[in-house]
N, C-alpha and C. Protein backbone atom coordinates (compact mmCIF):
# COMPACT_ATOMS: atom_id res chain seq x y z
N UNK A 1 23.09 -11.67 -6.31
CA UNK A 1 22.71 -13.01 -6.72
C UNK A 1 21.25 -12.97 -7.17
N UNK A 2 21.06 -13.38 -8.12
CA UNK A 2 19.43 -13.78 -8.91
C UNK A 2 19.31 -15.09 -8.10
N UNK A 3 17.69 -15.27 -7.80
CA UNK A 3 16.86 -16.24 -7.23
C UNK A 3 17.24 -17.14 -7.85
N UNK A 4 17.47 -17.55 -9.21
CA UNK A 4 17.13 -18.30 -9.97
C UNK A 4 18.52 -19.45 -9.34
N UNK A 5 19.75 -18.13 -8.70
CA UNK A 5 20.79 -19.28 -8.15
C UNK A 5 20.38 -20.08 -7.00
N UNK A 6 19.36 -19.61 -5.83
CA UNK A 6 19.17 -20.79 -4.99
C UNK A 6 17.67 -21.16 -4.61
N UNK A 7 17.08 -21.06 -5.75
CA UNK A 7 15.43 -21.35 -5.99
C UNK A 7 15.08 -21.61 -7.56
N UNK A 8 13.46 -22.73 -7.34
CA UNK A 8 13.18 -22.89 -8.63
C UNK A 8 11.50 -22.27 -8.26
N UNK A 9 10.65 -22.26 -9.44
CA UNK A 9 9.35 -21.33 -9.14
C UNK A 9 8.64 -22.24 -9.87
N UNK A 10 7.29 -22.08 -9.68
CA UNK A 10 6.12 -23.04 -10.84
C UNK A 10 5.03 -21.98 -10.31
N UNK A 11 4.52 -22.19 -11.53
CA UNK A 11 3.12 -21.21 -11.73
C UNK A 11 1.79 -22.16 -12.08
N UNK A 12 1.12 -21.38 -11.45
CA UNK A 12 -0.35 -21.78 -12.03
C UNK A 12 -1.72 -20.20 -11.93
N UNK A 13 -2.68 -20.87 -12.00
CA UNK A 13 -3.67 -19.66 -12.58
C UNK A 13 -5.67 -20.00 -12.26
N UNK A 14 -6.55 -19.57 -11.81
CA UNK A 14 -7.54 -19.79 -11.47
C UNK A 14 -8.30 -18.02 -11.66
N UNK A 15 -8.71 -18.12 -13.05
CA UNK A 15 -9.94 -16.86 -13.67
C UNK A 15 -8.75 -15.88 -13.26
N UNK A 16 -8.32 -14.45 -12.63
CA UNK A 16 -7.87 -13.87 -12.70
C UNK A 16 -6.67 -13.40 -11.55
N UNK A 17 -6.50 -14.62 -11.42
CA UNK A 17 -5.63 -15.14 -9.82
C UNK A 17 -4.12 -15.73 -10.84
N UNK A 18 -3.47 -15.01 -10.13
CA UNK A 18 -2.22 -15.78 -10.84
C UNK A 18 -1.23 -16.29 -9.41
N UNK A 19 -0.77 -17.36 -9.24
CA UNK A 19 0.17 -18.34 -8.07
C UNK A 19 1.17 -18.63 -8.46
N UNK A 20 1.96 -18.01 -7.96
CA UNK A 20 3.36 -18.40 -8.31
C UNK A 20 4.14 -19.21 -6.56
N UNK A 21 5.05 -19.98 -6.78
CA UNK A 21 5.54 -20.73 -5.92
C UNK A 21 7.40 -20.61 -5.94
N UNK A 22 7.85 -20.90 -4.77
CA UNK A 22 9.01 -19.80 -5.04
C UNK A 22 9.70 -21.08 -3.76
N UNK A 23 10.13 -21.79 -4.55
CA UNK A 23 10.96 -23.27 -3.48
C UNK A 23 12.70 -23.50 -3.41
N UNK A 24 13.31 -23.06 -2.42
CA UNK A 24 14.63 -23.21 -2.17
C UNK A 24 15.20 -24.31 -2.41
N UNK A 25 16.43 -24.47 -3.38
CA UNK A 25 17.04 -25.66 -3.41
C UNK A 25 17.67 -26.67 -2.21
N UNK A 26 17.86 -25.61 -1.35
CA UNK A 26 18.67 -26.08 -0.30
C UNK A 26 17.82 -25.35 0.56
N UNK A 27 16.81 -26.36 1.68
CA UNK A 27 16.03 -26.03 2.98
C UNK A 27 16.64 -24.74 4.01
N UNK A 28 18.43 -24.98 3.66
CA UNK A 28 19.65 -23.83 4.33
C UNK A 28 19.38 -22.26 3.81
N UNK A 29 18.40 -21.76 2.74
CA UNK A 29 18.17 -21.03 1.69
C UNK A 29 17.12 -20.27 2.60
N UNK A 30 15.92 -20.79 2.80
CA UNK A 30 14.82 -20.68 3.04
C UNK A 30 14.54 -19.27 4.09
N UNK A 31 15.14 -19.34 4.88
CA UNK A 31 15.11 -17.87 5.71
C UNK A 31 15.60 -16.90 5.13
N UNK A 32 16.43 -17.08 4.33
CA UNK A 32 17.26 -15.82 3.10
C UNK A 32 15.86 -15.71 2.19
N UNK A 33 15.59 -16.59 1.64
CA UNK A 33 14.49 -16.37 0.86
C UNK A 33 13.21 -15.71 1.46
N UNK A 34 12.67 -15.75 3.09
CA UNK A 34 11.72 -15.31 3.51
C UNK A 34 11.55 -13.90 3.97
N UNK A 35 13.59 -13.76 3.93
CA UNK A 35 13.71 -12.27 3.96
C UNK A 35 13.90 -11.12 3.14
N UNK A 36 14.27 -11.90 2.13
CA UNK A 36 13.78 -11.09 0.78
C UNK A 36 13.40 -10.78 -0.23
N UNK A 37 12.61 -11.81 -0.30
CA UNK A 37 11.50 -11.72 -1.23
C UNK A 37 10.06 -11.41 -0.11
N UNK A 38 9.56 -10.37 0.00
CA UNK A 38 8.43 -10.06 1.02
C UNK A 38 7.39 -9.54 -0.61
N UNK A 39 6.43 -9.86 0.89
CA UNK A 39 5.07 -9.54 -0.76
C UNK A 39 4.78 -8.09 -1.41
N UNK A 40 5.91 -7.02 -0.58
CA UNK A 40 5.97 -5.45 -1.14
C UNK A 40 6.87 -5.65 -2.16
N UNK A 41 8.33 -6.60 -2.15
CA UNK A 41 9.34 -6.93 -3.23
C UNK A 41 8.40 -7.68 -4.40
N UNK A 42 7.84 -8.60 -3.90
CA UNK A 42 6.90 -9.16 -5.77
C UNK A 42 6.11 -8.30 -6.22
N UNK A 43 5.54 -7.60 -5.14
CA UNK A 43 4.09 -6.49 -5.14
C UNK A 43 4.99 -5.74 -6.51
N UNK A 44 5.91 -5.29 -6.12
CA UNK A 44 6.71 -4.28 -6.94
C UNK A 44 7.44 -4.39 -7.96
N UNK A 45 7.97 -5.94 -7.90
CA UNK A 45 8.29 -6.52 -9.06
C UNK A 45 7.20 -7.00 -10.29
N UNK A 46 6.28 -6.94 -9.96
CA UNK A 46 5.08 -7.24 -11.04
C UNK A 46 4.10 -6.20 -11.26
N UNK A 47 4.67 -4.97 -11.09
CA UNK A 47 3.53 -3.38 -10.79
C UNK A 47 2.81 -3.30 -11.97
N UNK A 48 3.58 -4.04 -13.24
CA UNK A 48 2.90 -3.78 -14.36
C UNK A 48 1.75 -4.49 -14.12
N UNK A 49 1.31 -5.53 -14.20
CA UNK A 49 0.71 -6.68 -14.81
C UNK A 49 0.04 -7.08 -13.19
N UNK A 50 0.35 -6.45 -12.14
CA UNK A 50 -0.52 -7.00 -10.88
C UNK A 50 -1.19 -5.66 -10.26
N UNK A 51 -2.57 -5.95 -10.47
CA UNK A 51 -3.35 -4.64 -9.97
C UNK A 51 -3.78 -4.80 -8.85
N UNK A 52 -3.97 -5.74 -8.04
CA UNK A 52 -4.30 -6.34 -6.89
C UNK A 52 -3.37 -6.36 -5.92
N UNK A 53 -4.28 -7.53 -4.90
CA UNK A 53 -3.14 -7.30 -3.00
C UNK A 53 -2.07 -8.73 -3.80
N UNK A 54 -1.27 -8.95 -2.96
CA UNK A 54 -0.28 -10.01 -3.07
C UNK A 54 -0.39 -10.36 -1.65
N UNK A 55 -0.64 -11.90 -1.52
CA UNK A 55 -0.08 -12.77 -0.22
C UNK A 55 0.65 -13.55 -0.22
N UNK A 56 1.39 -13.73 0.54
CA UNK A 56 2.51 -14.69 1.10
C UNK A 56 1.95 -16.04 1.80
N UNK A 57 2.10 -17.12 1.64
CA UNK A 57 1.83 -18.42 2.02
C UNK A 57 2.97 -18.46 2.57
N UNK A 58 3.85 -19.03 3.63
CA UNK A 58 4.41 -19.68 4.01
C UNK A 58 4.93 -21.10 4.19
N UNK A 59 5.66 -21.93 3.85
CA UNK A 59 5.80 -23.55 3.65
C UNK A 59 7.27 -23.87 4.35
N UNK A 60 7.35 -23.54 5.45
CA UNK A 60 8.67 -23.74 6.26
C UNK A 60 9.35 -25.34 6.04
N UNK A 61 8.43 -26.11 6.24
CA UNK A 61 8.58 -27.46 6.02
C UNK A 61 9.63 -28.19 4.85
N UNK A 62 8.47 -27.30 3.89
CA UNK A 62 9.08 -27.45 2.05
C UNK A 62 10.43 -26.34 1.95
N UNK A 63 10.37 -25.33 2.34
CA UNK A 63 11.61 -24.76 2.16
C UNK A 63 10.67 -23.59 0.95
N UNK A 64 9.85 -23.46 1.42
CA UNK A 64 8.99 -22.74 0.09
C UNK A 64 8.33 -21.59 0.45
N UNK A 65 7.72 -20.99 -0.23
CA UNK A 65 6.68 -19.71 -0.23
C UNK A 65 5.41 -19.90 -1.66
N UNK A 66 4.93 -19.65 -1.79
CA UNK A 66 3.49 -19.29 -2.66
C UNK A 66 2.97 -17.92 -2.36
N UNK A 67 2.82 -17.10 -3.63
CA UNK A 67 2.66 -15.89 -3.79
C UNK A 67 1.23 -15.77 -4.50
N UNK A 68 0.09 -15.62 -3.75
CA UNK A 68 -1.13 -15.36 -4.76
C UNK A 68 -1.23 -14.22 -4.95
N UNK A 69 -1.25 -13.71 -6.24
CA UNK A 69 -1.39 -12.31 -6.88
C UNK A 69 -2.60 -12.14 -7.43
N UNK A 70 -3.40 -11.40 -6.83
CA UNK A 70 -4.76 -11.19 -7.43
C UNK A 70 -4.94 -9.78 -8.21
N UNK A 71 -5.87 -10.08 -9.54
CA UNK A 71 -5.69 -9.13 -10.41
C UNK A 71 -4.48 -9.37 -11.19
N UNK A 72 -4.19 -10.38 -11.88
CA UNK A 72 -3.11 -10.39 -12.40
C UNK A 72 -3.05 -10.61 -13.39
N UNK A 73 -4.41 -11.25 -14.07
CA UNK A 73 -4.11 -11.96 -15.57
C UNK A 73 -4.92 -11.27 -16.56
N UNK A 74 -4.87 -9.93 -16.35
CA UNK A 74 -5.93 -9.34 -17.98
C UNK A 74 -6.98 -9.12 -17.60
N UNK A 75 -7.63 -10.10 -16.46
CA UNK A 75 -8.76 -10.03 -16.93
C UNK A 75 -9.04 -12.10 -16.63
N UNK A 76 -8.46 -12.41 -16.70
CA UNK A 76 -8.38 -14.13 -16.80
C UNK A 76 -7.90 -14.72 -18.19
N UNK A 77 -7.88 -15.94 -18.05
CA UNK A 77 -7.37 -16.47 -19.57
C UNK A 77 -8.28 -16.13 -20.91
N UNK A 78 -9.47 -16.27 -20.19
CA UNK A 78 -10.57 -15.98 -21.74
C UNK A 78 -10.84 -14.76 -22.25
N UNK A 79 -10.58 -13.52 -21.12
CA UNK A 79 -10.48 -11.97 -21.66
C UNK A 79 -9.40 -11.64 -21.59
N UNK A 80 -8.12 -11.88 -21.21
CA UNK A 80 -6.91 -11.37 -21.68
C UNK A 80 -6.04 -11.45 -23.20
N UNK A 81 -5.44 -10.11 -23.33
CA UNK A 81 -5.12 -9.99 -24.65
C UNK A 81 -3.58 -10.01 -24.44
N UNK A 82 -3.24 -10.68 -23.33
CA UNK A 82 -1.96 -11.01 -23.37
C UNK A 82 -1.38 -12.12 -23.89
N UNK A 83 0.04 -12.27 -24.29
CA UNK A 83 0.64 -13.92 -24.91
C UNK A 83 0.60 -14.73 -24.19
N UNK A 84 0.46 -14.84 -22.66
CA UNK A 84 0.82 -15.79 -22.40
C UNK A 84 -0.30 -15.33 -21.12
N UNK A 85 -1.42 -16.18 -21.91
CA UNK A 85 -2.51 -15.54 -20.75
C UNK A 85 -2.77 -16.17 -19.58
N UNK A 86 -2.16 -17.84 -19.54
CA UNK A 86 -2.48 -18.22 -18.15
C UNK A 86 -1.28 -17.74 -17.07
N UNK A 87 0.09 -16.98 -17.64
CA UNK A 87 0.78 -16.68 -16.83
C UNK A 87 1.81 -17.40 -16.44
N UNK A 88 1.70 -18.55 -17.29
CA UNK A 88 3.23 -19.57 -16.54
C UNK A 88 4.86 -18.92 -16.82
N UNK A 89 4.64 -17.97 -17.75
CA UNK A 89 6.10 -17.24 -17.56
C UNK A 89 6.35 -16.22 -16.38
N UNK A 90 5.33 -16.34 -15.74
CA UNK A 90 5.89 -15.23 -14.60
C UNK A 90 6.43 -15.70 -13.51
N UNK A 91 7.18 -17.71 -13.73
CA UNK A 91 7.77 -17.81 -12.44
C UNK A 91 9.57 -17.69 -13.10
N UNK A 92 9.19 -17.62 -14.02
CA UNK A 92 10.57 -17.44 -14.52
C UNK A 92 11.38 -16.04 -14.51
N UNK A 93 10.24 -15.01 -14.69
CA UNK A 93 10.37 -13.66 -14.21
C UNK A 93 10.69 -13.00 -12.97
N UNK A 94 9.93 -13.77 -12.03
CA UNK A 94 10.15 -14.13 -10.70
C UNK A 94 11.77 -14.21 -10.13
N UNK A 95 12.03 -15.44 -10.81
CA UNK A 95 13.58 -15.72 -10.62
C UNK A 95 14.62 -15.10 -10.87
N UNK A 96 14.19 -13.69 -11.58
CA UNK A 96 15.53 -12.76 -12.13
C UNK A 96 15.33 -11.54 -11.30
N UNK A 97 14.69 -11.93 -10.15
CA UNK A 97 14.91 -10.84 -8.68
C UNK A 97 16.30 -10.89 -8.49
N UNK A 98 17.36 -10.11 -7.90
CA UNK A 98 18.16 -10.16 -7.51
C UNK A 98 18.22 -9.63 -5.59
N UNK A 99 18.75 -10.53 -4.96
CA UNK A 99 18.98 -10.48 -3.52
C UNK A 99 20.20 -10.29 -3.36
């Protein structure tokens, strides 16, 4: 099963910090989700494009996680020579993990 079947993701971005957010449709999800998606599985799913540590936020409440990936964007939005330099496609990338 791809994430994308029982989670949705939103991204955002601060100089060379890229945040991705990783929220279960169903609160019932949420421990499946905390068990496999760990920050060595994104660490590794983004090897290209993340040169940095990855942390895990926790949001038990929300049914959620937040992933700050540091070192992730080029360089930041104003020195990266990437398309999509603030990074909002990488929660969509995110979602085609398979568990």
């Amino acid at each position: 099963m791809k994430l994308w079947d029982i989670a949705h993701s939103r991204t955002g971005d601060k100089g060379n910090i890229s945040n991705v957010s990783l929220i279960a449709y169903d609160i019932k999800d949420y421990e499946l989700l905390k068990e496999k998606v760990t920050t060595e599985v994104v660490k590794e799913w983004f090897k290209e494009i993340v040169k940095g540590e990855v942390v895990r936020y926790e949001l038990p409440q929300l049914g959620a996680m937040n992933f700050v990936m540091y070192d992730a964007l080029g360089g930041g939005v104003t020195r990266s020579l990437a398309l999509d330099k603030h990074g909002k496609s990488l929660s969509s990338y995110l979602l085609d993990i398979n568990i």
